[in-house]
PDBML (XML) file of the C-alpha atoms, coordinates in Angstrom:
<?xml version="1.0" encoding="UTF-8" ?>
<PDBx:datablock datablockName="MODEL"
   xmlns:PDBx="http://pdbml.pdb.org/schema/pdbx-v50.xsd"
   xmlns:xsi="http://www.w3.org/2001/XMLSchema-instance"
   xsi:schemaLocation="http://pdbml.pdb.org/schema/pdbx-v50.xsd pdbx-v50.xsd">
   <PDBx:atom_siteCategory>
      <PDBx:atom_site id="1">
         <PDBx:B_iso_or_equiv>0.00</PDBx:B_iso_or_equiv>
         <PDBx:Cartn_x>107.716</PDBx:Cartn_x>
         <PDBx:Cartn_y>97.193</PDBx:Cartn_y>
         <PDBx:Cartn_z>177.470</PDBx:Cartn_z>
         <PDBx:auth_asym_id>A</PDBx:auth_asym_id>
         <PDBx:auth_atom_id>CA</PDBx:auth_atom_id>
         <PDBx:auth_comp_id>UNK</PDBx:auth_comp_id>
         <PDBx:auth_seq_id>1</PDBx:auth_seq_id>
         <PDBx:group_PDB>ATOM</PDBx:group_PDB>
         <PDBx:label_alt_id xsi:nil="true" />
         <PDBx:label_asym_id>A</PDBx:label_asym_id>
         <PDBx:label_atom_id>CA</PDBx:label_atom_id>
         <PDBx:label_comp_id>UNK</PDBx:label_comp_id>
         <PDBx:label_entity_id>1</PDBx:label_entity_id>
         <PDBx:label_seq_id>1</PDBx:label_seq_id>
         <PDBx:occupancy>1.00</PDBx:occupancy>
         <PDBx:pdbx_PDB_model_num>1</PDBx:pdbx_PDB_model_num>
         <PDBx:type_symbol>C</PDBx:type_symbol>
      </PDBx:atom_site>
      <PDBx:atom_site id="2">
         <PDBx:B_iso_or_equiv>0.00</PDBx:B_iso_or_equiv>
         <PDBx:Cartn_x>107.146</PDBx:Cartn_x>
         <PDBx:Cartn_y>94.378</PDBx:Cartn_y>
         <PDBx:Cartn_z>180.081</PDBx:Cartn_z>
         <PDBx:auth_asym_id>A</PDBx:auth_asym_id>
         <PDBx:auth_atom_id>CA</PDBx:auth_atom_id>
         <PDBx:auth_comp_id>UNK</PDBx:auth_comp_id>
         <PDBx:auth_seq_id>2</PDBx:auth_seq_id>
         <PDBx:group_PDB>ATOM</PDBx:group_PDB>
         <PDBx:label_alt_id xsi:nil="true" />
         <PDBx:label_asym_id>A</PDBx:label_asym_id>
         <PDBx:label_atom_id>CA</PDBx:label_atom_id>
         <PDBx:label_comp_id>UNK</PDBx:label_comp_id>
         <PDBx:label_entity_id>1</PDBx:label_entity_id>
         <PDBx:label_seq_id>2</PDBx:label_seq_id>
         <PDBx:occupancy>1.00</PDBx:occupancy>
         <PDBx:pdbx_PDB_model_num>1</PDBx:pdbx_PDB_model_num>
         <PDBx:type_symbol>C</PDBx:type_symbol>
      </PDBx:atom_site>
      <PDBx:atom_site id="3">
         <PDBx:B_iso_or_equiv>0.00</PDBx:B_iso_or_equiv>
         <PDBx:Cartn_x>106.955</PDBx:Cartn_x>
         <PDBx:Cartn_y>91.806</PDBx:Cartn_y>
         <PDBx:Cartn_z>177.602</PDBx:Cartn_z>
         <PDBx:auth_asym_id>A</PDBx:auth_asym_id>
         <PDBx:auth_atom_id>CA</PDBx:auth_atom_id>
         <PDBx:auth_comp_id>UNK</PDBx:auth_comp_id>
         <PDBx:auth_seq_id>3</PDBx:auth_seq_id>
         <PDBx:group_PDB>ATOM</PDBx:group_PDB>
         <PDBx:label_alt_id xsi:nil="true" />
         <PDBx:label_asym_id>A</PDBx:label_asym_id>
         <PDBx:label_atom_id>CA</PDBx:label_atom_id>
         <PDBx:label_comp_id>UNK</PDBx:label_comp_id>
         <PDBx:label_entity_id>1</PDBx:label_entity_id>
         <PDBx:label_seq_id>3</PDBx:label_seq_id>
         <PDBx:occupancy>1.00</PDBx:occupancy>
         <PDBx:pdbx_PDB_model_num>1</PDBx:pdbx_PDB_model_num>
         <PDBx:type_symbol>C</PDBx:type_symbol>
      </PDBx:atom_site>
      <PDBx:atom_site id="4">
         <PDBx:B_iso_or_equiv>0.00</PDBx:B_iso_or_equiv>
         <PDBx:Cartn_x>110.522</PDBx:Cartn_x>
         <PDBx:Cartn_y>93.491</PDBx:Cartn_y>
         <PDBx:Cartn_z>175.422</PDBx:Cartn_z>
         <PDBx:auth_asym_id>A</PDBx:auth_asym_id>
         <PDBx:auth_atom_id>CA</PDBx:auth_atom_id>
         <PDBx:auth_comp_id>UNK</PDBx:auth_comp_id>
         <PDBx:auth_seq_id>4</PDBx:auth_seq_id>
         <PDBx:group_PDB>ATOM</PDBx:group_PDB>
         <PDBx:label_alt_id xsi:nil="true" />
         <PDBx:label_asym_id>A</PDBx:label_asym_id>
         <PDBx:label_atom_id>CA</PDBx:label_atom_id>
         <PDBx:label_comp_id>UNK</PDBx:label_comp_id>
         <PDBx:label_entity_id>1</PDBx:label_entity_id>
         <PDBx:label_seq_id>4</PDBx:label_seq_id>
         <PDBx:occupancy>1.00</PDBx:occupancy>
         <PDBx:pdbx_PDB_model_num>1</PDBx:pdbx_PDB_model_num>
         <PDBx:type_symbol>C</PDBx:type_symbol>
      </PDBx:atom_site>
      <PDBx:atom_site id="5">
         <PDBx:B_iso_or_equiv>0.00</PDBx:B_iso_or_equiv>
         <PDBx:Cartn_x>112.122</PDBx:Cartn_x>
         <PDBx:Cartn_y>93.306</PDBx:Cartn_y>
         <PDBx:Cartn_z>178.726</PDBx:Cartn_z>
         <PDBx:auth_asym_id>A</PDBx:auth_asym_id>
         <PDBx:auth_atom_id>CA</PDBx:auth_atom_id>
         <PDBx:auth_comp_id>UNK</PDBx:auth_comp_id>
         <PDBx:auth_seq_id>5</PDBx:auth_seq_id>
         <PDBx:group_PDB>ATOM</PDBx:group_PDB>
         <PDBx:label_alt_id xsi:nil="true" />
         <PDBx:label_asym_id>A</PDBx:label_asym_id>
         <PDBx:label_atom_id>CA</PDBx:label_atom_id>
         <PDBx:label_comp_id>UNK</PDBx:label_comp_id>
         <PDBx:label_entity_id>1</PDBx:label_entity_id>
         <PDBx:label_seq_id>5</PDBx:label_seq_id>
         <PDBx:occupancy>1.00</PDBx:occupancy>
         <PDBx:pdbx_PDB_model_num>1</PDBx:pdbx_PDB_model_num>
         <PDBx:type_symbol>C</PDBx:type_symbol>
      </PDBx:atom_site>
      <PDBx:atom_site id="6">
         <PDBx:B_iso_or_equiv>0.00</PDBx:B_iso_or_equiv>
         <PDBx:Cartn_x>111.396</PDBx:Cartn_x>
         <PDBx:Cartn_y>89.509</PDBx:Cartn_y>
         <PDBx:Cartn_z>178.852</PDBx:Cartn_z>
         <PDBx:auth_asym_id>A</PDBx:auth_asym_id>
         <PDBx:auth_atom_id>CA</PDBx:auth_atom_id>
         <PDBx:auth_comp_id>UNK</PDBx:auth_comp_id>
         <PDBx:auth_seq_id>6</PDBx:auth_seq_id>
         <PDBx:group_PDB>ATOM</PDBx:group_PDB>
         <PDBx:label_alt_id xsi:nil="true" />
         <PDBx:label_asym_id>A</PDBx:label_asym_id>
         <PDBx:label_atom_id>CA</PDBx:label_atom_id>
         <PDBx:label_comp_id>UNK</PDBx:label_comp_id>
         <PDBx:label_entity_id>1</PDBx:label_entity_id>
         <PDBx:label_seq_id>6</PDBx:label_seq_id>
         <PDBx:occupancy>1.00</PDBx:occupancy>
         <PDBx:pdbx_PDB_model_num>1</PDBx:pdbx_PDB_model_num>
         <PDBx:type_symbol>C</PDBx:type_symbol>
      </PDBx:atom_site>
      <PDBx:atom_site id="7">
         <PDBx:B_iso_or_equiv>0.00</PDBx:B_iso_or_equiv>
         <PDBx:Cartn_x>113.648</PDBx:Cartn_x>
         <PDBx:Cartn_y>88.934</PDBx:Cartn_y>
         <PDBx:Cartn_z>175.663</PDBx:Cartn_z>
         <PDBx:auth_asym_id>A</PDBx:auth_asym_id>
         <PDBx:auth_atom_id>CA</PDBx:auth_atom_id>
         <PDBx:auth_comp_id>UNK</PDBx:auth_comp_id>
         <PDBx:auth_seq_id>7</PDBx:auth_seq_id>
         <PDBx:group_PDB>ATOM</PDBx:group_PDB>
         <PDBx:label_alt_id xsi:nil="true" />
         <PDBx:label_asym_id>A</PDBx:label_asym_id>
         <PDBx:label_atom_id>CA</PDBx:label_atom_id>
         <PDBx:label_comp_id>UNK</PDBx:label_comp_id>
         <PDBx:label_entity_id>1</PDBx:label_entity_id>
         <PDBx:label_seq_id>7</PDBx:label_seq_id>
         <PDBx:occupancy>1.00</PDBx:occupancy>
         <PDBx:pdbx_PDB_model_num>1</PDBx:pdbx_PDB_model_num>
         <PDBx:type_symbol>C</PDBx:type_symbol>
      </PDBx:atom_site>
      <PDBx:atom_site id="8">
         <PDBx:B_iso_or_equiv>0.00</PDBx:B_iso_or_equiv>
         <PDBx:Cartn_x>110.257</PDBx:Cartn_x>
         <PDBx:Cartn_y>89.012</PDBx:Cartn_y>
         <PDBx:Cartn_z>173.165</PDBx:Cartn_z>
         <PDBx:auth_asym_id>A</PDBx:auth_asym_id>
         <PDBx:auth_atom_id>CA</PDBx:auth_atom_id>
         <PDBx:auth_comp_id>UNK</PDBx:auth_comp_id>
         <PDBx:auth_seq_id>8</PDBx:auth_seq_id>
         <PDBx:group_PDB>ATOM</PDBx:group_PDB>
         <PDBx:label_alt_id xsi:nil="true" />
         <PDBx:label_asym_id>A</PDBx:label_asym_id>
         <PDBx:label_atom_id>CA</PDBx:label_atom_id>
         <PDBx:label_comp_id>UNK</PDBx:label_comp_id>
         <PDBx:label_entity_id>1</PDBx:label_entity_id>
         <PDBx:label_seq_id>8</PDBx:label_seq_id>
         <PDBx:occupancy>1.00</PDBx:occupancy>
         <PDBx:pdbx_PDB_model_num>1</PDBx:pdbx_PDB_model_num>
         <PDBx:type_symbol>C</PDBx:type_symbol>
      </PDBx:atom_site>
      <PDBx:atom_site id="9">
         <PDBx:B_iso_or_equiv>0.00</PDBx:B_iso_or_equiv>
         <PDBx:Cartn_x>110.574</PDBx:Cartn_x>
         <PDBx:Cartn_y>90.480</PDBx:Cartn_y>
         <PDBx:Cartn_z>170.360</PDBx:Cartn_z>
         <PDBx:auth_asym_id>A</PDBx:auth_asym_id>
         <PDBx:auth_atom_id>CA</PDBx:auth_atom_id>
         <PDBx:auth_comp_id>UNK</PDBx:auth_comp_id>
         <PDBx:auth_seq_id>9</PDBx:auth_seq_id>
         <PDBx:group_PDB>ATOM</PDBx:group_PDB>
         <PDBx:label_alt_id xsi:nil="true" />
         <PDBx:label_asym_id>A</PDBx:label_asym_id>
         <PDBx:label_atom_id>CA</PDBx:label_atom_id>
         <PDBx:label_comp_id>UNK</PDBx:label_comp_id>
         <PDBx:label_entity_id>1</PDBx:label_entity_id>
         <PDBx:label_seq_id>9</PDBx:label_seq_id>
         <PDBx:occupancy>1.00</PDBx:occupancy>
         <PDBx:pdbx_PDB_model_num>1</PDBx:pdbx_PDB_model_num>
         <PDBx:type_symbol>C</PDBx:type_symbol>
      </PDBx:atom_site>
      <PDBx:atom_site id="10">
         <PDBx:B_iso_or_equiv>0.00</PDBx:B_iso_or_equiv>
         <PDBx:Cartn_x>107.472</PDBx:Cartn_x>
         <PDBx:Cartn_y>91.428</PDBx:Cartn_y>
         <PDBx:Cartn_z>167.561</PDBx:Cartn_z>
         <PDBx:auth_asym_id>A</PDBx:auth_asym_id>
         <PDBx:auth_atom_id>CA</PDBx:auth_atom_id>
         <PDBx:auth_comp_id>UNK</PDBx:auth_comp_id>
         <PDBx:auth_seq_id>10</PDBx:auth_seq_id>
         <PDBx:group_PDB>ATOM</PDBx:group_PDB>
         <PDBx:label_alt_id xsi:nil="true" />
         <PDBx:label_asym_id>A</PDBx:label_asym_id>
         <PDBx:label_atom_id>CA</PDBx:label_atom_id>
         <PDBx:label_comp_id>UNK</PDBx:label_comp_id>
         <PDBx:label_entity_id>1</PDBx:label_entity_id>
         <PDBx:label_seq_id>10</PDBx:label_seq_id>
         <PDBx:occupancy>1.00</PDBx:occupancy>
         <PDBx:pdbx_PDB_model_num>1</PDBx:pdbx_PDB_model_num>
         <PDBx:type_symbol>C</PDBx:type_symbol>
      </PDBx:atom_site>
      <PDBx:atom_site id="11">
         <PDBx:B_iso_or_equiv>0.00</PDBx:B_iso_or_equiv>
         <PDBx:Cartn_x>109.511</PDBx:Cartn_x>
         <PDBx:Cartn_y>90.864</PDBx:Cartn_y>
         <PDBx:Cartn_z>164.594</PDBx:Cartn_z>
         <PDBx:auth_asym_id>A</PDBx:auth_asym_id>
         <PDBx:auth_atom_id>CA</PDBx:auth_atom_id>
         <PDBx:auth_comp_id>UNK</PDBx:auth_comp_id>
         <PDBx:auth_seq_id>11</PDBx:auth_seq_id>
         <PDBx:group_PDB>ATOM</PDBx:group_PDB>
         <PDBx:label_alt_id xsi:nil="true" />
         <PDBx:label_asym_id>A</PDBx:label_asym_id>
         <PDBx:label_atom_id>CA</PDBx:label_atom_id>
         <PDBx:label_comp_id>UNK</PDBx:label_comp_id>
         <PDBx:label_entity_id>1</PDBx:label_entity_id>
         <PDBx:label_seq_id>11</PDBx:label_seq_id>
         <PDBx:occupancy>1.00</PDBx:occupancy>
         <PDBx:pdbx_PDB_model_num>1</PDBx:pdbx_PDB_model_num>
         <PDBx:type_symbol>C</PDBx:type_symbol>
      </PDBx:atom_site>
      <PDBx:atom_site id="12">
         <PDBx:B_iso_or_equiv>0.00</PDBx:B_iso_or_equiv>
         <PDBx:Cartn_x>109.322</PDBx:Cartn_x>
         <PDBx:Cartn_y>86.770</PDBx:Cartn_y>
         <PDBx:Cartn_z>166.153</PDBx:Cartn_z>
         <PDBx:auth_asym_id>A</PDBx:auth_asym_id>
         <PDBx:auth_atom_id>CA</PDBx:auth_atom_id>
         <PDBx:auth_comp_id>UNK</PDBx:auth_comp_id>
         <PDBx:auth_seq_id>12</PDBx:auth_seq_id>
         <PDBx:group_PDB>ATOM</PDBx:group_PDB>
         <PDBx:label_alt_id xsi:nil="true" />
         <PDBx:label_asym_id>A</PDBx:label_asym_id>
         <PDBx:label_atom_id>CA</PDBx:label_atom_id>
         <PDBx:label_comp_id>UNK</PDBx:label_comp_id>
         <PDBx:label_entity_id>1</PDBx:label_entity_id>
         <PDBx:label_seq_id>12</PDBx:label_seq_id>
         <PDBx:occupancy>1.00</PDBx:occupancy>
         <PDBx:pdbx_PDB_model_num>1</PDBx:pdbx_PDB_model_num>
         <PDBx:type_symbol>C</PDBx:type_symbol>
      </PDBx:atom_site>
      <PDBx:atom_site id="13">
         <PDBx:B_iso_or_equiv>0.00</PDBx:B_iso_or_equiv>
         <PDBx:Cartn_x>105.246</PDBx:Cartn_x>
         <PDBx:Cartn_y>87.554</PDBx:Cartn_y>
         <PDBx:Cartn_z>165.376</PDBx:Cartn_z>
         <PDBx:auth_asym_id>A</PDBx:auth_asym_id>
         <PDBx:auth_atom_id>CA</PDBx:auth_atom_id>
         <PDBx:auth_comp_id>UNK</PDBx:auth_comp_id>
         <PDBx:auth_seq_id>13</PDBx:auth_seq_id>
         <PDBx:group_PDB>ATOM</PDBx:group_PDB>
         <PDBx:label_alt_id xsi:nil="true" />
         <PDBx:label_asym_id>A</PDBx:label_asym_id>
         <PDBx:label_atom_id>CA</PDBx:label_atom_id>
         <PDBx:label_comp_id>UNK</PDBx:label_comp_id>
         <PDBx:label_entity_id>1</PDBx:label_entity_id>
         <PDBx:label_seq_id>13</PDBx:label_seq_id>
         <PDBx:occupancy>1.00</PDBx:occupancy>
         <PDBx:pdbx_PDB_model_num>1</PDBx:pdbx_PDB_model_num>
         <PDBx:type_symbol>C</PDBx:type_symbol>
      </PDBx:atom_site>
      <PDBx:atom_site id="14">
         <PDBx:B_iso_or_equiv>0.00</PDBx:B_iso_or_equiv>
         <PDBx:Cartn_x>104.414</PDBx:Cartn_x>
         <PDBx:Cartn_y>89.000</PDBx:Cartn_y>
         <PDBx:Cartn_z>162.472</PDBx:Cartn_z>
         <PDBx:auth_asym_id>A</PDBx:auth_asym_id>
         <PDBx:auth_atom_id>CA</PDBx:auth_atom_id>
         <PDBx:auth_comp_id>UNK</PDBx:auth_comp_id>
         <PDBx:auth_seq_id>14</PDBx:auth_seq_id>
         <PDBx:group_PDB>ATOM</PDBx:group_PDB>
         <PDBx:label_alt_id xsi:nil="true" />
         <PDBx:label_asym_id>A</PDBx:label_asym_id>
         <PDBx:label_atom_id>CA</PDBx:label_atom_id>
         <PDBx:label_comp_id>UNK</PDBx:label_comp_id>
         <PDBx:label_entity_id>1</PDBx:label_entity_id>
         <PDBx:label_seq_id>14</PDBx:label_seq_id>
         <PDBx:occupancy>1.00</PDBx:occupancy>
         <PDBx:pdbx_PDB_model_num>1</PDBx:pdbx_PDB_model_num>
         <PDBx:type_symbol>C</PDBx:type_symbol>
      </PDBx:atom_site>
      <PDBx:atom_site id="15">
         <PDBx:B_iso_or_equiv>0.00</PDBx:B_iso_or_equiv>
         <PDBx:Cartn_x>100.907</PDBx:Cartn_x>
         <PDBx:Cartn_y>87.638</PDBx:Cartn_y>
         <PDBx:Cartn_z>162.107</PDBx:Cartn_z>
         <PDBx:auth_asym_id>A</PDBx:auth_asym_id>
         <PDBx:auth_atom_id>CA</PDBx:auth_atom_id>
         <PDBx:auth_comp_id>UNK</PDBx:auth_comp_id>
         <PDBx:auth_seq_id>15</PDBx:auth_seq_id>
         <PDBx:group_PDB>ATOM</PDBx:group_PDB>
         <PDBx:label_alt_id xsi:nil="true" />
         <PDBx:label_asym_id>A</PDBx:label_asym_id>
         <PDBx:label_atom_id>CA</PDBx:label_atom_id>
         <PDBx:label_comp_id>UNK</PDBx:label_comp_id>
         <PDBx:label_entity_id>1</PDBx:label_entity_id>
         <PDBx:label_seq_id>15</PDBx:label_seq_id>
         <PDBx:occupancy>1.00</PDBx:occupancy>
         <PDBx:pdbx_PDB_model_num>1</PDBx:pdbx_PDB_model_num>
         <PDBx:type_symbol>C</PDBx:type_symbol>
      </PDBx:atom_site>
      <PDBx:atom_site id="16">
         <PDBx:B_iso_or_equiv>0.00</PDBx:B_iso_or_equiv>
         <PDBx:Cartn_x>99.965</PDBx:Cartn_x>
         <PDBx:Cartn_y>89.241</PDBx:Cartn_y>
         <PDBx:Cartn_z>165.339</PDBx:Cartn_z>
         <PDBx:auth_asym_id>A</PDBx:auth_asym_id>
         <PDBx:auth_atom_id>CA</PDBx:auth_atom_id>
         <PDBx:auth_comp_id>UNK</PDBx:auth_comp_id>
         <PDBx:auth_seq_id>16</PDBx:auth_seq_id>
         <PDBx:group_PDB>ATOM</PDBx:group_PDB>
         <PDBx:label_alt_id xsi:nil="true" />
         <PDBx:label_asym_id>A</PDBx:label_asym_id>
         <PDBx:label_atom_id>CA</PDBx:label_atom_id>
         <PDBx:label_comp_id>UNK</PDBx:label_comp_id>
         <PDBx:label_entity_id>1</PDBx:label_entity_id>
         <PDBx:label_seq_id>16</PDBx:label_seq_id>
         <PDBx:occupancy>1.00</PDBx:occupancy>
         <PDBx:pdbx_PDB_model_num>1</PDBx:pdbx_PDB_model_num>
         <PDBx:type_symbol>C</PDBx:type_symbol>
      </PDBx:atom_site>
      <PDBx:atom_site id="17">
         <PDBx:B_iso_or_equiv>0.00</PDBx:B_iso_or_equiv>
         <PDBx:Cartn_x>101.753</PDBx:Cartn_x>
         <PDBx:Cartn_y>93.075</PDBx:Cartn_y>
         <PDBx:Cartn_z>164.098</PDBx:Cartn_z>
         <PDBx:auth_asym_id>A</PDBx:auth_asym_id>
         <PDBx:auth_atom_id>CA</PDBx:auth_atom_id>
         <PDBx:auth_comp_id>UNK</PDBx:auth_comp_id>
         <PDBx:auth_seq_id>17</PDBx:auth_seq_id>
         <PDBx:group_PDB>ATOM</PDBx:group_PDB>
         <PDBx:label_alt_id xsi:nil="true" />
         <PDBx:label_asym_id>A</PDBx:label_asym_id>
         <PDBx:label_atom_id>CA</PDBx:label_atom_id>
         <PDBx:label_comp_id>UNK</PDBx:label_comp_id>
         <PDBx:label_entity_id>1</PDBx:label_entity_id>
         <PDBx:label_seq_id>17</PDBx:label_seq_id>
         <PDBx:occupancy>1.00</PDBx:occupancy>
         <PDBx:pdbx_PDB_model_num>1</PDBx:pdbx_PDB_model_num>
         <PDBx:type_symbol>C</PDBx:type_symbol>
      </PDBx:atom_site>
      <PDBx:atom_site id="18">
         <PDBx:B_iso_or_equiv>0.00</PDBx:B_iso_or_equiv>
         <PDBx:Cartn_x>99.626</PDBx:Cartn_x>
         <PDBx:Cartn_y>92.444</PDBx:Cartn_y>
         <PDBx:Cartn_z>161.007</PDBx:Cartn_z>
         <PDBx:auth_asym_id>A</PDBx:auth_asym_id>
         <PDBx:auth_atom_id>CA</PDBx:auth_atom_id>
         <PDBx:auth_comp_id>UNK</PDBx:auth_comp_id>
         <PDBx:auth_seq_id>18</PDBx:auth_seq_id>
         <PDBx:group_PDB>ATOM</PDBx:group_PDB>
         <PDBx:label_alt_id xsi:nil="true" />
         <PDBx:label_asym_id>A</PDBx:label_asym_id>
         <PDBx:label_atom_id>CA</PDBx:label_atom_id>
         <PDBx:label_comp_id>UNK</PDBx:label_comp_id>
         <PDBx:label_entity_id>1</PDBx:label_entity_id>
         <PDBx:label_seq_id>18</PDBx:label_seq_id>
         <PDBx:occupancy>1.00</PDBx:occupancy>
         <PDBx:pdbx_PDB_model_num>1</PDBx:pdbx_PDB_model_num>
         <PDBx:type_symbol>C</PDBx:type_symbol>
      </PDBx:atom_site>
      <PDBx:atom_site id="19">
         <PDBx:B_iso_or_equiv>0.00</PDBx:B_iso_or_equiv>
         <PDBx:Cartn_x>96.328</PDBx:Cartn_x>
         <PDBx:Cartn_y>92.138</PDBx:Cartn_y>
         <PDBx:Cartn_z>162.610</PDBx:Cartn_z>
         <PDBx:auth_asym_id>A</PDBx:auth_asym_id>
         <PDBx:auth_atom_id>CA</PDBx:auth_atom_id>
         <PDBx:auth_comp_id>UNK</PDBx:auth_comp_id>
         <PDBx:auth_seq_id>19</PDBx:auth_seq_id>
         <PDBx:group_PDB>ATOM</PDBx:group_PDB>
         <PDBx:label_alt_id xsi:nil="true" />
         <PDBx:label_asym_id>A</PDBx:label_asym_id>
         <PDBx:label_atom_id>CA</PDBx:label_atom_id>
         <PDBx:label_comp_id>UNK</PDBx:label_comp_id>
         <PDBx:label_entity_id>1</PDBx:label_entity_id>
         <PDBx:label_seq_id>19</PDBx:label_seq_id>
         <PDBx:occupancy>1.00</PDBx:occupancy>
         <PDBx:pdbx_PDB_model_num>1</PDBx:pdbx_PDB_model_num>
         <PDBx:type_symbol>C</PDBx:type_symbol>
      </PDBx:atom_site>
      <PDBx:atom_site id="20">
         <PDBx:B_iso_or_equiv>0.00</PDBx:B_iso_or_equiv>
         <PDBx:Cartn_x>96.800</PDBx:Cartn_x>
         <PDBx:Cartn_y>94.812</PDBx:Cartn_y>
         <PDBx:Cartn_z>164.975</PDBx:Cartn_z>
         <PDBx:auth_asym_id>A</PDBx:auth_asym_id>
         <PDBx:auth_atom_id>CA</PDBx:auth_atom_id>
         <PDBx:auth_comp_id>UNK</PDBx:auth_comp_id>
         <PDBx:auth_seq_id>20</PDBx:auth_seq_id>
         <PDBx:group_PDB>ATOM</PDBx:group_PDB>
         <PDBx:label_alt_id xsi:nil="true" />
         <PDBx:label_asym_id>A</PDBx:label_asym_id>
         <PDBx:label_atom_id>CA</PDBx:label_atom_id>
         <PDBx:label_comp_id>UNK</PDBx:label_comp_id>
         <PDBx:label_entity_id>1</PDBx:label_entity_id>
         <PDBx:label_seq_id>20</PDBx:label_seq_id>
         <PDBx:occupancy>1.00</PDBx:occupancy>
         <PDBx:pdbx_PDB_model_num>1</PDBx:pdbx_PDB_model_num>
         <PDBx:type_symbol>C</PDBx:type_symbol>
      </PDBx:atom_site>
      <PDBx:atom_site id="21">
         <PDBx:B_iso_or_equiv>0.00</PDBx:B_iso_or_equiv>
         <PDBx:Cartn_x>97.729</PDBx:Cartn_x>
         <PDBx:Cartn_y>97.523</PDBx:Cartn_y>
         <PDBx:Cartn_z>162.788</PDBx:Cartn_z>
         <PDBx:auth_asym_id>A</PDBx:auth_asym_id>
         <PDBx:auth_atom_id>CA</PDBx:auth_atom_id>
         <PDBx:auth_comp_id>UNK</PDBx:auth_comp_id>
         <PDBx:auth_seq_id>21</PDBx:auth_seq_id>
         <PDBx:group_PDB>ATOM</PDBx:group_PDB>
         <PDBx:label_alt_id xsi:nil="true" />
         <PDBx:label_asym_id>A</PDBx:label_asym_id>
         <PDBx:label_atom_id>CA</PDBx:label_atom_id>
         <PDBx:label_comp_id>UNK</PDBx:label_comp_id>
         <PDBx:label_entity_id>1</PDBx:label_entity_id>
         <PDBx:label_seq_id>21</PDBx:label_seq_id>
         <PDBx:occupancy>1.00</PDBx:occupancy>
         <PDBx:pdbx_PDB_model_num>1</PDBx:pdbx_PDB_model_num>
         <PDBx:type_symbol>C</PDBx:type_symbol>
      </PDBx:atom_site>
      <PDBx:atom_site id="22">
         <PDBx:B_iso_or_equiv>0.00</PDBx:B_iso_or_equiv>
         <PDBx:Cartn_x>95.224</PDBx:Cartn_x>
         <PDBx:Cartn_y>98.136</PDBx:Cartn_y>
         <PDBx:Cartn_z>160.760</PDBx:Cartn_z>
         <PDBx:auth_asym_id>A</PDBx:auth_asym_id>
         <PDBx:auth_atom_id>CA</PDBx:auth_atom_id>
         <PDBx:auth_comp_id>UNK</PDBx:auth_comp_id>
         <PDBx:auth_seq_id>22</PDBx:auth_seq_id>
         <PDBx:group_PDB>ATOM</PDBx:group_PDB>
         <PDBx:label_alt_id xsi:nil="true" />
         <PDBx:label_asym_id>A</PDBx:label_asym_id>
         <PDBx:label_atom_id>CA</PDBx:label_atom_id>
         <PDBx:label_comp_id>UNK</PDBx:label_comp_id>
         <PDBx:label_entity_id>1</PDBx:label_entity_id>
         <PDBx:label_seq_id>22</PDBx:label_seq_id>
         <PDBx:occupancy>1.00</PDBx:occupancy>
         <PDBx:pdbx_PDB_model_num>1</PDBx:pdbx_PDB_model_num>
         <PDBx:type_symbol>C</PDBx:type_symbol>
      </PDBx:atom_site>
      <PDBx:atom_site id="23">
         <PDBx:B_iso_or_equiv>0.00</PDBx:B_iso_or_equiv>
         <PDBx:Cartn_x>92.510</PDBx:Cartn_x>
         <PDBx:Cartn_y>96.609</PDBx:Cartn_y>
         <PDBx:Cartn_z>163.841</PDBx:Cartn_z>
         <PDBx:auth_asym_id>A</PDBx:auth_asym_id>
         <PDBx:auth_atom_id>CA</PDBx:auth_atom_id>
         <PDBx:auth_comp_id>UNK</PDBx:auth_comp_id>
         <PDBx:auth_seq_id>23</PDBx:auth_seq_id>
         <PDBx:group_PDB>ATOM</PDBx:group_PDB>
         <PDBx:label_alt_id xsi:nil="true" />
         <PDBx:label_asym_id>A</PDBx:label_asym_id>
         <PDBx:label_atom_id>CA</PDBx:label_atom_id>
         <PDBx:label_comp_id>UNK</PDBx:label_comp_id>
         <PDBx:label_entity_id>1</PDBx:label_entity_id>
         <PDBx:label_seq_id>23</PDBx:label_seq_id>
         <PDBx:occupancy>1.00</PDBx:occupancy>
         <PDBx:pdbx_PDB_model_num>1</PDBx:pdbx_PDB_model_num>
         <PDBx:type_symbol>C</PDBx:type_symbol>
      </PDBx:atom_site>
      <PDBx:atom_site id="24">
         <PDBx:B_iso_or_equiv>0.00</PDBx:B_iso_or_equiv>
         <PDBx:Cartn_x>89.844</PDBx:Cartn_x>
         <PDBx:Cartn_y>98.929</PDBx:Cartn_y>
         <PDBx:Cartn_z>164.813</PDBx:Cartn_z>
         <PDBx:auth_asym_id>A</PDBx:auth_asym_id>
         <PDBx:auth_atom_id>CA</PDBx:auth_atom_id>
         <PDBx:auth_comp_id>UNK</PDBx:auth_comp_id>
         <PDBx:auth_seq_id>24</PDBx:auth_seq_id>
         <PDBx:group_PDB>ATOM</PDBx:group_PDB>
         <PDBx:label_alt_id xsi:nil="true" />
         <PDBx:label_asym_id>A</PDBx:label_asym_id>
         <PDBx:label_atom_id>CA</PDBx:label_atom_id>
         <PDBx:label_comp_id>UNK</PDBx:label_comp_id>
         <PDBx:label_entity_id>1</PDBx:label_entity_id>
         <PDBx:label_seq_id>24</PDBx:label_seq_id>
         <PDBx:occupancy>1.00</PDBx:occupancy>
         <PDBx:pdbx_PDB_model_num>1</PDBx:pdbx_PDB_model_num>
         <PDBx:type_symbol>C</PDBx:type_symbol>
      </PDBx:atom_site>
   </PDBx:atom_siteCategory>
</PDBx:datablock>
């Protein structure tokens, strides 16, 4: 939330969404 209200977006990083959801 902190870093959405700060105008980021994850779409912008898609690498980083990739890696985290399947990261155990």
């Amino acid at each position: 939330t902190a870093y959405k209200n700060l105008g980021f977006d994850i779409k912008d990083y898609p690498n980083a969404y990739a890696l985290f959801e399947n990261a155990i």
